[in-house]
N, C-alpha and C. Protein backbone atom coordinates (compact mmCIF):
# COMPACT_ATOMS: atom_id res chain seq x y z
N UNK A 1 222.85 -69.06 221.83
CA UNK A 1 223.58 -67.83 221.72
C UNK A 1 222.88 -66.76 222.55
N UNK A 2 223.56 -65.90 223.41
CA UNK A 2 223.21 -64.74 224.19
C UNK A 2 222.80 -63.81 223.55
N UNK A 3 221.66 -63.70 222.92
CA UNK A 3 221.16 -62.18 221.54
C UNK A 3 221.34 -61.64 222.72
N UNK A 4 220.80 -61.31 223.66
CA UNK A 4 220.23 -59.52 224.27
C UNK A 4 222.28 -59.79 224.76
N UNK A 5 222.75 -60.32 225.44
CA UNK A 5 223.85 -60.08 225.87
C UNK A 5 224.66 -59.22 224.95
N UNK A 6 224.76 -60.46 223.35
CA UNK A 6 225.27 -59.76 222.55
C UNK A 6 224.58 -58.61 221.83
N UNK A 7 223.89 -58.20 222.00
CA UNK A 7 222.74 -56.72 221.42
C UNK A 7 223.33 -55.92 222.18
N UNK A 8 223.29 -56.05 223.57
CA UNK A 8 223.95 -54.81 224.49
C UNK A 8 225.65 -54.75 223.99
N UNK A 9 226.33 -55.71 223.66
CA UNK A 9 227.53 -55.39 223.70
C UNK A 9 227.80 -54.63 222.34
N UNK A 10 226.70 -55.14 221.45
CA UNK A 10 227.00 -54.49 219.84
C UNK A 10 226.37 -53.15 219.96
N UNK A 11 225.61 -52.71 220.26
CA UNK A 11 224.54 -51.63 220.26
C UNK A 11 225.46 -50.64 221.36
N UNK A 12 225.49 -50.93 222.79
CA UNK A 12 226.04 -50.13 223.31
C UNK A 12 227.11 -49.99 223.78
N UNK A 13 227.83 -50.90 224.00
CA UNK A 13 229.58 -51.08 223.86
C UNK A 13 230.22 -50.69 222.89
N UNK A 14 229.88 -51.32 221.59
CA UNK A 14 230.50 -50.78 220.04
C UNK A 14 229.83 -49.66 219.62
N UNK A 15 228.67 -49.30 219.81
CA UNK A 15 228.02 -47.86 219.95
C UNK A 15 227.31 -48.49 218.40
N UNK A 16 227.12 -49.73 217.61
CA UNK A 16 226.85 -49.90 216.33
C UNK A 16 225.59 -49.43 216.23
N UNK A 17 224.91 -49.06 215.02
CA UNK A 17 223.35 -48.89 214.31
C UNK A 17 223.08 -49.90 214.54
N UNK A 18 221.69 -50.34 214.61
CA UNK A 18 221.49 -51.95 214.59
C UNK A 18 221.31 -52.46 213.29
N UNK A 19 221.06 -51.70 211.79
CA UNK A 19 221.55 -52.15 210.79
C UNK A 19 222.80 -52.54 210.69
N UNK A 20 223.65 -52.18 211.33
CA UNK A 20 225.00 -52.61 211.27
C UNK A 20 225.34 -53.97 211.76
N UNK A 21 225.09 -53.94 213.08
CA UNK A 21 224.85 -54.70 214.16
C UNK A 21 224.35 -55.93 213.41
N UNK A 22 223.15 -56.16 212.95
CA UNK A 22 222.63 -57.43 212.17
C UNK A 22 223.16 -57.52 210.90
N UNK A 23 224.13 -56.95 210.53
CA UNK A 23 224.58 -56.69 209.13
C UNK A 23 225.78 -58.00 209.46
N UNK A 24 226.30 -57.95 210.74
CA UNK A 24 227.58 -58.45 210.84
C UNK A 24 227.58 -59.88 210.93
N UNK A 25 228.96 -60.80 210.94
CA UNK A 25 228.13 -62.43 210.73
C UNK A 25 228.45 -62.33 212.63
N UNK A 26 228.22 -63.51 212.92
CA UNK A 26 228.77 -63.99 214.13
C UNK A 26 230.14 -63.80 214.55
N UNK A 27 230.99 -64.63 213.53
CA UNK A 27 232.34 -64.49 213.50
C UNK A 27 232.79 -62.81 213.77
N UNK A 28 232.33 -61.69 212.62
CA UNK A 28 232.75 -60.92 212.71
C UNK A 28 232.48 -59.57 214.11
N UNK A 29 231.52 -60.26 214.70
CA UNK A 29 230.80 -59.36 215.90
C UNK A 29 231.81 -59.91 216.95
N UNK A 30 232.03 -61.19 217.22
CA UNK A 30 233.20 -62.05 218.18
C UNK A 30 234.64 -61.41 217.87
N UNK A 31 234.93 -60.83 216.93
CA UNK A 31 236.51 -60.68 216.45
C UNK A 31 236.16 -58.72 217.10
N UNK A 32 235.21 -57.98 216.71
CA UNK A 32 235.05 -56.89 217.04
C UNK A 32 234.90 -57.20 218.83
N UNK A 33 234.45 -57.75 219.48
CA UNK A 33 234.56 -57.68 221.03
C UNK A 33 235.98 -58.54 221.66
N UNK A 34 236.37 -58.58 220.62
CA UNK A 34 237.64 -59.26 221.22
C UNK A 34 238.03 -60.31 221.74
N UNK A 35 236.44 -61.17 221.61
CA UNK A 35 236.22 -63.09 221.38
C UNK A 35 236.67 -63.59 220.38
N UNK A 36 237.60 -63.53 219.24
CA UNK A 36 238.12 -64.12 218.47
C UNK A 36 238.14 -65.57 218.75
N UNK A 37 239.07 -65.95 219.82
CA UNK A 37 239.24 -67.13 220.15
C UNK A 37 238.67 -68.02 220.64
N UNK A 38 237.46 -67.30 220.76
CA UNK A 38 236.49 -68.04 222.16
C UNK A 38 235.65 -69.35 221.06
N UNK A 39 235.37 -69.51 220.10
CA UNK A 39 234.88 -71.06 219.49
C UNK A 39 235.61 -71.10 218.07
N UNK A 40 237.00 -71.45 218.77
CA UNK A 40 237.41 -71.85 217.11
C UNK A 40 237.23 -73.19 216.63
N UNK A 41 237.16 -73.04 215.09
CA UNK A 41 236.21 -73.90 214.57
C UNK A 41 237.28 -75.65 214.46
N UNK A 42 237.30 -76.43 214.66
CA UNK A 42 238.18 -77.60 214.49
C UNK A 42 239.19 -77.97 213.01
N UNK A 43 240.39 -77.55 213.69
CA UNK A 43 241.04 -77.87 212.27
C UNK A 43 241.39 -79.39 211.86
N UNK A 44 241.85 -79.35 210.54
CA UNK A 44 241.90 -80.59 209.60
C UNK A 44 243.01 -81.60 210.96
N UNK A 45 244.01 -81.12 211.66
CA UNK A 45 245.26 -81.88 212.38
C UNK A 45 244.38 -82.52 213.71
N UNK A 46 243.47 -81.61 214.41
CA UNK A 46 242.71 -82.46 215.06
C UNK A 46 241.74 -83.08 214.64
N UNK A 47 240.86 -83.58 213.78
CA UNK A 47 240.00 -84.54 213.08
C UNK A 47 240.78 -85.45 212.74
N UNK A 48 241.82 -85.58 212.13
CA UNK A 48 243.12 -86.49 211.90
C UNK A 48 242.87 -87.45 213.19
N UNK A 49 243.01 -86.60 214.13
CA UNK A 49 243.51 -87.21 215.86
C UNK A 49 242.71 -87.77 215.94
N UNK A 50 241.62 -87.56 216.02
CA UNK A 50 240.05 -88.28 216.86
C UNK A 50 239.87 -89.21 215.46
N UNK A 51 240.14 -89.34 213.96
CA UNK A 51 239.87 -90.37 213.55
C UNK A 51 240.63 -91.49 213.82
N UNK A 52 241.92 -91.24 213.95
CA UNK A 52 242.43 -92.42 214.82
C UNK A 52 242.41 -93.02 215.80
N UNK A 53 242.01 -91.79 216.59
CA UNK A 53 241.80 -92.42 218.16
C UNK A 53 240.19 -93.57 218.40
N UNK A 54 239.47 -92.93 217.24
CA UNK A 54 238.31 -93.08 216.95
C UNK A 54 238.08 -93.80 215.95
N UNK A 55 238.75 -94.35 215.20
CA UNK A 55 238.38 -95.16 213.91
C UNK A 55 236.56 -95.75 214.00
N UNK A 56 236.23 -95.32 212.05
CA UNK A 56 234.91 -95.75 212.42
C UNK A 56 234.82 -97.55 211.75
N UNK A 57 233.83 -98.29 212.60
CA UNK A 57 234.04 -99.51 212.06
C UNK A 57 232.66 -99.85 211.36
N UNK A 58 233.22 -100.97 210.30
CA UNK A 58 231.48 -101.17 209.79
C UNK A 58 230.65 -102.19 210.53
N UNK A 59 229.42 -101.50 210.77
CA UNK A 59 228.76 -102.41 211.05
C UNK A 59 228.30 -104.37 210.31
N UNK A 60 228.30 -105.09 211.04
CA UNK A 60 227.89 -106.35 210.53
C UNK A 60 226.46 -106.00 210.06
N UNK A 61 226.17 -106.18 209.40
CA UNK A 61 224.94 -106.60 208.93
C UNK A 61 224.14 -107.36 209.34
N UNK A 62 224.58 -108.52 209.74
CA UNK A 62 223.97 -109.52 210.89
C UNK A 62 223.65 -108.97 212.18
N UNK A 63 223.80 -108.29 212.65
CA UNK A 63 224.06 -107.36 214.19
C UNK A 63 222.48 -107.17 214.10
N UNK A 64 221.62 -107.11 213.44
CA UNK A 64 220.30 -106.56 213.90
C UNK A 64 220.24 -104.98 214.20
């Protein structure tokens, strides 16, 4: 994660206290600069996808 990037953008872009500033989670500092979208988190419809595409198999036991 970019701290000083994001320090400059919270501190002097948003003009925040830096109690504030560290007060905030991640999520909510990204939604205040207007990154909302930038790492959304994987929903339940794609894990669906990749377990199928991906099925997990069991290992043999014999396999070493």
């Amino acid at each position: 994660m970019d701290w000083p990037g994001l320090m400059r953008a919270g501190l002097h872009g948003l003009r925040l206290h830096p109690r504030d500033f560290w007060a905030l989670t991640p999520s909510e500092l990204q939604l205040m600069l207007g990154l909302s979208q930038a790492h959304m988190p994987m929903g339940r419809a794609r894990l669906d996808d990749l377990l199928r595409a991906f099925p997990d198999t069991p290992k043999d036991m014999n396999d070493g």
